[in-house]
C-alpha atoms as a PDB file:
ATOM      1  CA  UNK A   1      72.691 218.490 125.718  1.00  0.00           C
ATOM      2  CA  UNK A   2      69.430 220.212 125.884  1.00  0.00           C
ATOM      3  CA  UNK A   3      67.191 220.777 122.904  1.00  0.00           C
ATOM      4  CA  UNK A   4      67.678 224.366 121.595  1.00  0.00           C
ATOM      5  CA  UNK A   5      64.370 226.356 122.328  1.00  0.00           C
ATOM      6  CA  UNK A   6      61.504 226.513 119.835  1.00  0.00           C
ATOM      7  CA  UNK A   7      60.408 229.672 117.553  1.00  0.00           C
ATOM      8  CA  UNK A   8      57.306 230.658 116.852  1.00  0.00           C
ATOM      9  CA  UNK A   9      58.253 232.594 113.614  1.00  0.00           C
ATOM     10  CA  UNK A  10      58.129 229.346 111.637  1.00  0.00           C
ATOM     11  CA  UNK A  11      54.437 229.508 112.540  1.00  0.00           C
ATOM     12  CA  UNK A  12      53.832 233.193 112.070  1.00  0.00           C
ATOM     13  CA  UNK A  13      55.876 233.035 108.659  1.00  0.00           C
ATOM     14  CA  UNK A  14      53.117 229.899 107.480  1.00  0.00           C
ATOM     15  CA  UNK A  15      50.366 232.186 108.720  1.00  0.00           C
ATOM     16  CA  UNK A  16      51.181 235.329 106.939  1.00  0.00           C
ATOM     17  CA  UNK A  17      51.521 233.379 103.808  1.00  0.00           C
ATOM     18  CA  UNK A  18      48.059 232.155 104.187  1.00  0.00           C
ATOM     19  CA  UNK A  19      46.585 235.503 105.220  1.00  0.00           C
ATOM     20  CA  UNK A  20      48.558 236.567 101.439  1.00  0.00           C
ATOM     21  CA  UNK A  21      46.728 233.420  99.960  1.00  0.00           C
ATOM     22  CA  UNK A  22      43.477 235.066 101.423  1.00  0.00           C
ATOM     23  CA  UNK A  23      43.869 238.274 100.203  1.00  0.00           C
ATOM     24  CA  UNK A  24      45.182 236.589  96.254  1.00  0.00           C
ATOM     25  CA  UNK A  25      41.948 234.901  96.568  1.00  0.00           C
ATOM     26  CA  UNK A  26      39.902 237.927  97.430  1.00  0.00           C
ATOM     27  CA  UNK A  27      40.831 240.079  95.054  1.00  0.00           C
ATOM     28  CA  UNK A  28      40.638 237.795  92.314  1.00  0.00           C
ATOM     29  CA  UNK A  29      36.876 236.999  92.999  1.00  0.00           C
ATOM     30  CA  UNK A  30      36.508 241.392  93.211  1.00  0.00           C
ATOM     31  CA  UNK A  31      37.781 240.904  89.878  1.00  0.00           C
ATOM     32  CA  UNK A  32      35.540 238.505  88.952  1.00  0.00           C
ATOM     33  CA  UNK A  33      32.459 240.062  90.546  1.00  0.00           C
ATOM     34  CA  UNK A  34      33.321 243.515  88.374  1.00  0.00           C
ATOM     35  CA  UNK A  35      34.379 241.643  85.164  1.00  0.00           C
ATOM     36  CA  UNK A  36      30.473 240.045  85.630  1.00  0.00           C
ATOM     37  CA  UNK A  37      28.678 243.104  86.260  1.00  0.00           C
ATOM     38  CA  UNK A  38      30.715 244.797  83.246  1.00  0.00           C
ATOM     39  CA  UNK A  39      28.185 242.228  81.131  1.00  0.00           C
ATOM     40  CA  UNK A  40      25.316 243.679  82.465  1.00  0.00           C
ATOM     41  CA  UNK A  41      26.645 247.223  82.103  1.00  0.00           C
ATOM     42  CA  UNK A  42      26.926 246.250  78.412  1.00  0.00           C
ATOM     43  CA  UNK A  43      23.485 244.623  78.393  1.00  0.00           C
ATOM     44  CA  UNK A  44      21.606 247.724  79.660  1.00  0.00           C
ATOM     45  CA  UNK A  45      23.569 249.673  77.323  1.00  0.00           C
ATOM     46  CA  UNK A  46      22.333 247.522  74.857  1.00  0.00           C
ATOM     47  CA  UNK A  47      18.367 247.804  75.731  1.00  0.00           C
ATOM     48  CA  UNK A  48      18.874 251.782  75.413  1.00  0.00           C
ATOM     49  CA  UNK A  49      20.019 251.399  72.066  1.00  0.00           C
ATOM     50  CA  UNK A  50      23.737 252.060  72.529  1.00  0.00           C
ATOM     51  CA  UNK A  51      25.869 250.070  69.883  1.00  0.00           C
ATOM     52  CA  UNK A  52      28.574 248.009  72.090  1.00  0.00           C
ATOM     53  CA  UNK A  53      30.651 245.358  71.020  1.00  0.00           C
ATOM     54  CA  UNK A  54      30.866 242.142  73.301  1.00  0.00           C
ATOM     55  CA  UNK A  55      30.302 238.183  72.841  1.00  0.00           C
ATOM     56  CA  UNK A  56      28.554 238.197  76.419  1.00  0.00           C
ATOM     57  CA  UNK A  57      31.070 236.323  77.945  1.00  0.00           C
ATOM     58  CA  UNK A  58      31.278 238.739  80.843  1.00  0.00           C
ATOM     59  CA  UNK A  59      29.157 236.441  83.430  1.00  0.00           C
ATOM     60  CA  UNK A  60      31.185 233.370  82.425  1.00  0.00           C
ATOM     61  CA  UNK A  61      34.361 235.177  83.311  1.00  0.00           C
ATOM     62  CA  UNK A  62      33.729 236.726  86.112  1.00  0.00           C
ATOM     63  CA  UNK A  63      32.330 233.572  87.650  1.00  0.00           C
ATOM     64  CA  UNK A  64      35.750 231.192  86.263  1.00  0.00           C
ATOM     65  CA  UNK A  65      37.778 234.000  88.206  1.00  0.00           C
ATOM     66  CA  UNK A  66      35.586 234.149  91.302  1.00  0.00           C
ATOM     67  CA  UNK A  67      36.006 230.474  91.365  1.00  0.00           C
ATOM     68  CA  UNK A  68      39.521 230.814  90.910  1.00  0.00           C
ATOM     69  CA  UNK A  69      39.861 232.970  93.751  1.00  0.00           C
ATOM     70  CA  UNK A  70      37.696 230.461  95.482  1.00  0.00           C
ATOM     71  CA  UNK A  71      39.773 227.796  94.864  1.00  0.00           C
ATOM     72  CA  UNK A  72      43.204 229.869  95.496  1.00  0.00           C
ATOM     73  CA  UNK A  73      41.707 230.691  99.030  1.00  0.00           C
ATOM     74  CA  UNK A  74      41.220 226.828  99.656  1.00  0.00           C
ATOM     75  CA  UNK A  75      44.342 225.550  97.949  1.00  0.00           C
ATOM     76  CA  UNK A  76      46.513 227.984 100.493  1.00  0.00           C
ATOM     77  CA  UNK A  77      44.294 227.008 103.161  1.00  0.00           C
ATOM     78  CA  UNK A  78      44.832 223.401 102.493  1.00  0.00           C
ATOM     79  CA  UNK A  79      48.610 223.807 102.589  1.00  0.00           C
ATOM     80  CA  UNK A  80      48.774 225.772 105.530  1.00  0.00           C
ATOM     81  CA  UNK A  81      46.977 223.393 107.719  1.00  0.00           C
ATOM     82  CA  UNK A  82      48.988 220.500 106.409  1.00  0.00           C
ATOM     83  CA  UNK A  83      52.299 222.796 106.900  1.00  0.00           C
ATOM     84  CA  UNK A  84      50.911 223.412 110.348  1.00  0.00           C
ATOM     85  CA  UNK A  85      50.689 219.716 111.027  1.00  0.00           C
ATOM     86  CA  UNK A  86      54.549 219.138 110.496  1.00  0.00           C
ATOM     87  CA  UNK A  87      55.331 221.987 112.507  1.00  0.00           C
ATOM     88  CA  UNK A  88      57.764 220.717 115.859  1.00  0.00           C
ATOM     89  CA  UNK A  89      55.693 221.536 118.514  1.00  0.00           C
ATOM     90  CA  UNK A  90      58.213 223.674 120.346  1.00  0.00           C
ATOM     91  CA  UNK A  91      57.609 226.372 117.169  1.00  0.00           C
ATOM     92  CA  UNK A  92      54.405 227.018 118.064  1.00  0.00           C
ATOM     93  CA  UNK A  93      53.619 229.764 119.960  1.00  0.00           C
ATOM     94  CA  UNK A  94      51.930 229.280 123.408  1.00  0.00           C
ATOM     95  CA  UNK A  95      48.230 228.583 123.219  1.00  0.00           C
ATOM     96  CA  UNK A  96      47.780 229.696 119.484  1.00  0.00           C
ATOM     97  CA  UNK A  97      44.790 227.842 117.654  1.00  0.00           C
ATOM     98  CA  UNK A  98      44.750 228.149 114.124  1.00  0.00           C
ATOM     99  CA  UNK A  99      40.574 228.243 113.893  1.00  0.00           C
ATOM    100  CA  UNK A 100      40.236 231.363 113.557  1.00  0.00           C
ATOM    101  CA  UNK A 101      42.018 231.976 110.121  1.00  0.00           C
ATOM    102  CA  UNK A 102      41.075 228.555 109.301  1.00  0.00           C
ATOM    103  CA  UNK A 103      37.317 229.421 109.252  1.00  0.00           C
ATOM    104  CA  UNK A 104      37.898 232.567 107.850  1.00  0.00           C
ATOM    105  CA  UNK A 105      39.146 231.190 104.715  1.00  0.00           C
ATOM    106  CA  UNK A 106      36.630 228.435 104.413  1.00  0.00           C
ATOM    107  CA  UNK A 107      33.540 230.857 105.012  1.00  0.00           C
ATOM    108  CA  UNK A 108      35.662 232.392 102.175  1.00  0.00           C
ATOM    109  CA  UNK A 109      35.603 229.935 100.152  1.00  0.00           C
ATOM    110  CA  UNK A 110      31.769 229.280 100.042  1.00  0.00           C
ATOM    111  CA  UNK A 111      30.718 232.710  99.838  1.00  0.00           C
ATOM    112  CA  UNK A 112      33.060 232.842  96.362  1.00  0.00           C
ATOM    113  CA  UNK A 113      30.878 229.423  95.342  1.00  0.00           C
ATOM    114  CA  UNK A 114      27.522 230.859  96.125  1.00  0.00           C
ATOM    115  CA  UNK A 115      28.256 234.169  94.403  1.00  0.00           C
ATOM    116  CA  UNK A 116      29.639 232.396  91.300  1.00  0.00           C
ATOM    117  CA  UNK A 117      26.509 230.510  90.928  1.00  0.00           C
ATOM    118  CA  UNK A 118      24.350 233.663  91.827  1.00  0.00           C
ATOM    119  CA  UNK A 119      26.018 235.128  89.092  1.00  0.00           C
ATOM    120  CA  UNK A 120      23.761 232.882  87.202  1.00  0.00           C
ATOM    121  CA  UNK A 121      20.250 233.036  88.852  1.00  0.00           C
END
């Protein structure tokens, strides 16, 4: 008996779910970014004299949910690679590397940290 032929949608299937991961992840630190500059919107409204009610908490926020976003970027990265691993090798597609949304999402990932702490500086 011969061994039934592989499909590649098992791989495509684990890399559309981390391209959905990606784009979770990048909207949440959008989110983030706007929830953070909200706080400042408030603060200049504040120097003009405008009465606005706020604890300042905006900059905190935003940078919990940009790091959120970070870390939902590398948590779905993280499973896809280990998903990948277990993965017969007759599913995968011919001559299909996984680097390239790999290092998308990890380039990701440390442009949410360094704009969470910028959010700071």
């Amino acid at each position: 008996m011969s061994e039934p032929s592989g499909d590649p949608r098992v791989y495509f299937a684990a890399e559309r779910t981390l391209l959905a991961w990606l784009r979770t992840g990048i909207t949440l630190m959008a989110f983030g970014f706007v929830v953070a500059r909200f706080g400042l919107f408030l603060s200049l409204l504040r120097r003009q004299g405008v009465e606005t009610h706020g604890t300042g908490l905006s900059p905190y926020l935003g940078a919990a949910l940009i790091l959120l976003g970070a870390a939902s970027i590398a948590g779905g990265t993280i499973e896809f690679r280990r998903f990948s691993r277990g993965i017969r090798p007759a599913d995968l597609p011919e001559a299909k590397s996984p680097l390239l949304p790999l290092a998308l999402a990890w380039v990701l990932v440390a442009l949410g940290i360094v704009l969470a702490t910028n959010l700071f500086l």
